[in-house]
N, C-alpha and C. Protein backbone atom coordinates (compact mmCIF):
# COMPACT_ATOMS: atom_id res chain seq x y z
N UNK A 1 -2.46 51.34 -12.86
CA UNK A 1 -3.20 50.15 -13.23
C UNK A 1 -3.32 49.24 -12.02
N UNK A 2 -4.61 48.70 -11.46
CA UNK A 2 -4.39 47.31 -10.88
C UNK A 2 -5.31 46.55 -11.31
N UNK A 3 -4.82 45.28 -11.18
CA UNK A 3 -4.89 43.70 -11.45
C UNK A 3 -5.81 43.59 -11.21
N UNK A 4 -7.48 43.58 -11.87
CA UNK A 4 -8.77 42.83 -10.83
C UNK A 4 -9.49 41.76 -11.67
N UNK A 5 -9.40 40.75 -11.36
CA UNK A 5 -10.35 39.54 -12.59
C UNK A 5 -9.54 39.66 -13.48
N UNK A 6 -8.36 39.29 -13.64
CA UNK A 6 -7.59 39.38 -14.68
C UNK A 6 -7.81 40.65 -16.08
N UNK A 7 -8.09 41.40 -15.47
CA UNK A 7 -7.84 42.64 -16.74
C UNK A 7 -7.25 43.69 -15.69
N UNK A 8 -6.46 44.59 -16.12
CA UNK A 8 -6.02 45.38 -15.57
C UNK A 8 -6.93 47.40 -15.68
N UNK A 9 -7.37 47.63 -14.28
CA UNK A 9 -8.27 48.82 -14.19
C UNK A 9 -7.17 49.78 -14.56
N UNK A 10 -7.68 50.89 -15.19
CA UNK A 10 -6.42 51.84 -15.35
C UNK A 10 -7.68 53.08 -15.40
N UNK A 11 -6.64 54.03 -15.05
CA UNK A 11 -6.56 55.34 -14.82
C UNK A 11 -5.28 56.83 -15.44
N UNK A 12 -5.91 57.91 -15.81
CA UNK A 12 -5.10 59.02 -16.81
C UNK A 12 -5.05 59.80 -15.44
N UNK A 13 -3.39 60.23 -15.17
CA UNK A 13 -3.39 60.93 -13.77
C UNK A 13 -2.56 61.80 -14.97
N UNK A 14 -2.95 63.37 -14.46
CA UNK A 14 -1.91 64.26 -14.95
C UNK A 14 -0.96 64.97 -14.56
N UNK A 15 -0.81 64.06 -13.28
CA UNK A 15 0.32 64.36 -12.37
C UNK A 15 0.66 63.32 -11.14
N UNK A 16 1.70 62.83 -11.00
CA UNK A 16 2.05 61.94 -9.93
C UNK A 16 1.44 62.45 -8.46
N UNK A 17 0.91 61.92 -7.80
CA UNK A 17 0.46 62.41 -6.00
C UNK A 17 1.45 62.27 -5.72
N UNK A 18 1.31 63.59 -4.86
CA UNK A 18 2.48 64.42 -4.05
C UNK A 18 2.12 64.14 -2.74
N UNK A 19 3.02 63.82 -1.61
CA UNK A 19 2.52 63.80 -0.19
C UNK A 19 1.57 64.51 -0.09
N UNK A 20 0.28 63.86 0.63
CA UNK A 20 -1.08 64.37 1.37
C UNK A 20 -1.48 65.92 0.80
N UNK A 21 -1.70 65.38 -0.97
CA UNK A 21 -1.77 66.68 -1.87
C UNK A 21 -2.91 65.14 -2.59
N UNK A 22 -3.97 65.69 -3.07
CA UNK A 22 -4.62 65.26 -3.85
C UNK A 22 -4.97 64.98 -5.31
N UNK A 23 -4.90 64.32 -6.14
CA UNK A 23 -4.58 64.14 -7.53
C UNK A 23 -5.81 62.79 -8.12
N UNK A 24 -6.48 63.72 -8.87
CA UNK A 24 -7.50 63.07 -9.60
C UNK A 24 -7.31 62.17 -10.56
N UNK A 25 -8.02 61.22 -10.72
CA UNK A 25 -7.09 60.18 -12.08
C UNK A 25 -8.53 59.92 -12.81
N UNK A 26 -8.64 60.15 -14.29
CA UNK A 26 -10.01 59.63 -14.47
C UNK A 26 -9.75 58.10 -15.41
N UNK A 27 -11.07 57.54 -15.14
CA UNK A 27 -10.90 56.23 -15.48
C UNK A 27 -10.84 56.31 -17.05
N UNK A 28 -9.92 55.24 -17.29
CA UNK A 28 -10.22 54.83 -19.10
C UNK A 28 -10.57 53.59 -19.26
N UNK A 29 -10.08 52.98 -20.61
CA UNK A 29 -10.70 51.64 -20.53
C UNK A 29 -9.65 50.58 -19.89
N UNK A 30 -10.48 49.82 -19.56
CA UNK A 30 -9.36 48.27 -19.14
C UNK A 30 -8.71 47.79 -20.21
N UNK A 31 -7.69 47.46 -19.47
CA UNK A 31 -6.29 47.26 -20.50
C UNK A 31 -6.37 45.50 -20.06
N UNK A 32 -5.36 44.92 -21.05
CA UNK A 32 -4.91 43.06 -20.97
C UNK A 32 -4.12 43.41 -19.92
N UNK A 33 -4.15 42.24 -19.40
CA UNK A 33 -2.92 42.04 -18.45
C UNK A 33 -1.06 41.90 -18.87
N UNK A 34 -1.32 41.90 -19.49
CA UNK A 34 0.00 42.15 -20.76
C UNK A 34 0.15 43.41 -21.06
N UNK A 35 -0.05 44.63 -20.45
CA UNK A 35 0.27 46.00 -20.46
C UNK A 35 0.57 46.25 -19.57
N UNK A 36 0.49 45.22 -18.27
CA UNK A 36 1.21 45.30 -16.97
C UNK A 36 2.74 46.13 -17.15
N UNK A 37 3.25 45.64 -17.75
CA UNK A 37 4.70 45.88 -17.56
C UNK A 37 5.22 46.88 -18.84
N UNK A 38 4.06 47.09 -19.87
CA UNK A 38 4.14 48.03 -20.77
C UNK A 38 5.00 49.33 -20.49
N UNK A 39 6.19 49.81 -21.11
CA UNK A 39 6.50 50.81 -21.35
C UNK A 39 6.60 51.24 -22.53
N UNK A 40 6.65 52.48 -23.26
CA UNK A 40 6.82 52.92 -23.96
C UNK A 40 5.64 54.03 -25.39
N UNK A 41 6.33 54.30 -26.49
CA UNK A 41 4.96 55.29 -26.75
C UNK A 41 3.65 54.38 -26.94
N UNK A 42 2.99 55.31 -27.20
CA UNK A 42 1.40 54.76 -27.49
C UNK A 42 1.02 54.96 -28.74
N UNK A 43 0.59 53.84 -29.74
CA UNK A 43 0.12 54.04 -31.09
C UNK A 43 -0.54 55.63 -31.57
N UNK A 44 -0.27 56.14 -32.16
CA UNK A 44 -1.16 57.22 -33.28
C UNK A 44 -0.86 58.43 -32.14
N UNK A 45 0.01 58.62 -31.36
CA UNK A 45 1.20 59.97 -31.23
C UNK A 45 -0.02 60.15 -29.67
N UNK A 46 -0.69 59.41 -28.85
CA UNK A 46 -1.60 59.70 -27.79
C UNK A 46 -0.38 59.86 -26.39
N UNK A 47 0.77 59.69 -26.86
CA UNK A 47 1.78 59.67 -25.18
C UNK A 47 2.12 58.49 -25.32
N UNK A 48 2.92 58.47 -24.28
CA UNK A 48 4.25 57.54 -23.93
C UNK A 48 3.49 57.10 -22.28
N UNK A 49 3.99 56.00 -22.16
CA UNK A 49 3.62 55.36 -21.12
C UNK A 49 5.03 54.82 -20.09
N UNK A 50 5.45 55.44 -19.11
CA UNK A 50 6.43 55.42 -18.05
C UNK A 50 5.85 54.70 -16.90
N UNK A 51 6.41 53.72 -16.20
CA UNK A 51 6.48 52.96 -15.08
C UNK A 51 6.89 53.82 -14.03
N UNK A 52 6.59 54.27 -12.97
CA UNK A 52 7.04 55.09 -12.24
C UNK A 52 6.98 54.58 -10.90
N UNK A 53 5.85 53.62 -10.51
CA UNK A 53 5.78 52.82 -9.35
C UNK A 53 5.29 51.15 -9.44
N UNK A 54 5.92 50.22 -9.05
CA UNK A 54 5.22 48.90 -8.53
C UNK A 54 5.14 48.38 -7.92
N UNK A 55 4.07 47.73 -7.23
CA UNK A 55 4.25 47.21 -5.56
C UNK A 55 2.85 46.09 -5.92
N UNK A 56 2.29 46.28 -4.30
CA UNK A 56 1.16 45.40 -4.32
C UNK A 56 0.08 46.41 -3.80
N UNK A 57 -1.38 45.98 -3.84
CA UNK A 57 -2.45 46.78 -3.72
C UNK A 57 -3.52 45.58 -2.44
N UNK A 58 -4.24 45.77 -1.16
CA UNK A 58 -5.34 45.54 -1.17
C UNK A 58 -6.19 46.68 -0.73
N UNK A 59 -7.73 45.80 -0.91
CA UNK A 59 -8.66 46.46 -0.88
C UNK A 59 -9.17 46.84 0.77
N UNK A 60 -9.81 48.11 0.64
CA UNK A 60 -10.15 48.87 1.86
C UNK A 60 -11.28 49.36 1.95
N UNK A 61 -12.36 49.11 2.62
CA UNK A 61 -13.65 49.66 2.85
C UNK A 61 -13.71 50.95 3.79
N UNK A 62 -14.12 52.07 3.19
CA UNK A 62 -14.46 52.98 4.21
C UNK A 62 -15.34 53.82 4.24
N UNK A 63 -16.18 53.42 4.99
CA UNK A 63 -17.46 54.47 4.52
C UNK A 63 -18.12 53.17 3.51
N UNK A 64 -18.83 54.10 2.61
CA UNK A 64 -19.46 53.20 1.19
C UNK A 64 -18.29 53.44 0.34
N UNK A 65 -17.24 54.20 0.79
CA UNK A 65 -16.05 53.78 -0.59
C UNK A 65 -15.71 52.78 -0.98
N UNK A 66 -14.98 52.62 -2.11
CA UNK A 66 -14.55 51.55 -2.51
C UNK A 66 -12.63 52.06 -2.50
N UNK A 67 -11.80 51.33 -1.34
CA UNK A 67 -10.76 52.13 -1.36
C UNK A 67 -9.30 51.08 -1.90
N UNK A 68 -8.47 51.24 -2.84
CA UNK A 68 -7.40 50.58 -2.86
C UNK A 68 -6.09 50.71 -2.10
N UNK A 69 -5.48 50.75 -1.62
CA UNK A 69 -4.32 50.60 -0.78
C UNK A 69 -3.52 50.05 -1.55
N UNK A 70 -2.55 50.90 -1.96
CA UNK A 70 -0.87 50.98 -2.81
C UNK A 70 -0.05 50.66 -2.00
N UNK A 71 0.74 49.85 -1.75
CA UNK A 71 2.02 49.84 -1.09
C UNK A 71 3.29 49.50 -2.10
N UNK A 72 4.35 50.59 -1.56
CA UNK A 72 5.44 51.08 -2.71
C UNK A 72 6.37 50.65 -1.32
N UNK A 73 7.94 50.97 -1.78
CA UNK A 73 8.99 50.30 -1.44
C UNK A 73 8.81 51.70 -0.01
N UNK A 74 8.85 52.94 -0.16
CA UNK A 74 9.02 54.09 0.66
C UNK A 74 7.82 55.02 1.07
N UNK A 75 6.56 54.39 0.17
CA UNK A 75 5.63 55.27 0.19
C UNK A 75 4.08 54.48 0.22
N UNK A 76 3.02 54.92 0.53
CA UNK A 76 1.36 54.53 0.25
C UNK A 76 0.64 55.42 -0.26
N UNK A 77 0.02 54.78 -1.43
CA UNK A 77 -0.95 55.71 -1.92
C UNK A 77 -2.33 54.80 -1.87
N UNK A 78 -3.28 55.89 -1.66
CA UNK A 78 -4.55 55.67 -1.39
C UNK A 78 -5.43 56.00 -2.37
N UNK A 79 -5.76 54.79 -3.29
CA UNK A 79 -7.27 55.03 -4.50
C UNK A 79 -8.27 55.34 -4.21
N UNK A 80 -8.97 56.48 -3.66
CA UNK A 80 -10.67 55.97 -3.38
C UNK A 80 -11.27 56.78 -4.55
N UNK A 81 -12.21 55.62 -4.98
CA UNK A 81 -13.11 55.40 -5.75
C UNK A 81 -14.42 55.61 -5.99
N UNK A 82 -14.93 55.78 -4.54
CA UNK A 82 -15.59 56.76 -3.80
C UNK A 82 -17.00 55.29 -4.24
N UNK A 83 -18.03 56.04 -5.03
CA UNK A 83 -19.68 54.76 -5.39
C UNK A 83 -18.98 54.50 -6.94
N UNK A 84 -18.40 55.36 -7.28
CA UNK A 84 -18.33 55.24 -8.73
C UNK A 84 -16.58 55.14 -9.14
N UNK A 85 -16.39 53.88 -9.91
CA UNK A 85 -14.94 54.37 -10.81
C UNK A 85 -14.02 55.08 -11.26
N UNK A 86 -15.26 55.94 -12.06
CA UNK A 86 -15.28 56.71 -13.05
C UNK A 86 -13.90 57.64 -13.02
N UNK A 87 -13.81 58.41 -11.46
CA UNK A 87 -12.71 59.35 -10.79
C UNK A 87 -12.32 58.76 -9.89
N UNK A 88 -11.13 58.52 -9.55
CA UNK A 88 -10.51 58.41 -8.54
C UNK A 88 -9.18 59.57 -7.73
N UNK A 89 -10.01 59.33 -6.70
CA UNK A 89 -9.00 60.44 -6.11
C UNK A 89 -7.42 60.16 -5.20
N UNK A 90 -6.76 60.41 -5.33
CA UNK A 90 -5.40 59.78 -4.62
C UNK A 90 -4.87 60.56 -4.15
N UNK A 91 -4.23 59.38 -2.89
CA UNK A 91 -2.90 60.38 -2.24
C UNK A 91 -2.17 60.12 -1.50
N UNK A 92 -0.97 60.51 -1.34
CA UNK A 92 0.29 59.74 -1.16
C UNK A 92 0.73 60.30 0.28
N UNK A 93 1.15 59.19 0.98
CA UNK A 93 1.66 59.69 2.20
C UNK A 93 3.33 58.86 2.36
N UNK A 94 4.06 58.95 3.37
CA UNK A 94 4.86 58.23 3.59
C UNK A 94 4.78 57.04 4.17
N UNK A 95 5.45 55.81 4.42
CA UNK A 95 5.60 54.64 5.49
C UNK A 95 6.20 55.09 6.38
């Protein structure tokens, strides 16, 4: 999830990015900002929702992408978003 105009963008990854291994996330809907810190299951048996990373994010132009920049306590992951939302592709390197 990140923070933009006060609603939070989110994304369904079906697997955590692995160092400079690529991992697709497709977009869902925007969540309240009050799911920020959400753990736990999800109404009507859809999954459980685990915190696994939090840090801060800015934004990165490259190309015509639209790119986010993750920064974690040991690690960076990279959102690009590419013209469209919709998919985002990620991937994790070290600091």
């Amino acid at each position: 999830m990140l923070e933009v105009e006060n609603v939070l963008w989110t994304w369904r990854l079906e697997k955590l990015p692995a160092y400079n291994h690529i991992v697709l996330g497709e977009r869902i809907a925007d969540h309240r900002t009050q799911y920020l810190d959400f753990e736990g299951p999800i109404s009507n048996n859809r999954g459980t929702v685990n915190r696994v990373r939090s840090g801060h994010y800015h934004w990165s132009m490259e190309s015509a992408d639209r790119v986010a920049i993750l920064k974690f306590e040991k690690d960076l992951w990279k959102l690009n978003l590419g013209h469209e939302n919709s998919i985002a592709k990620i991937t994790s390197t070290i600091q």
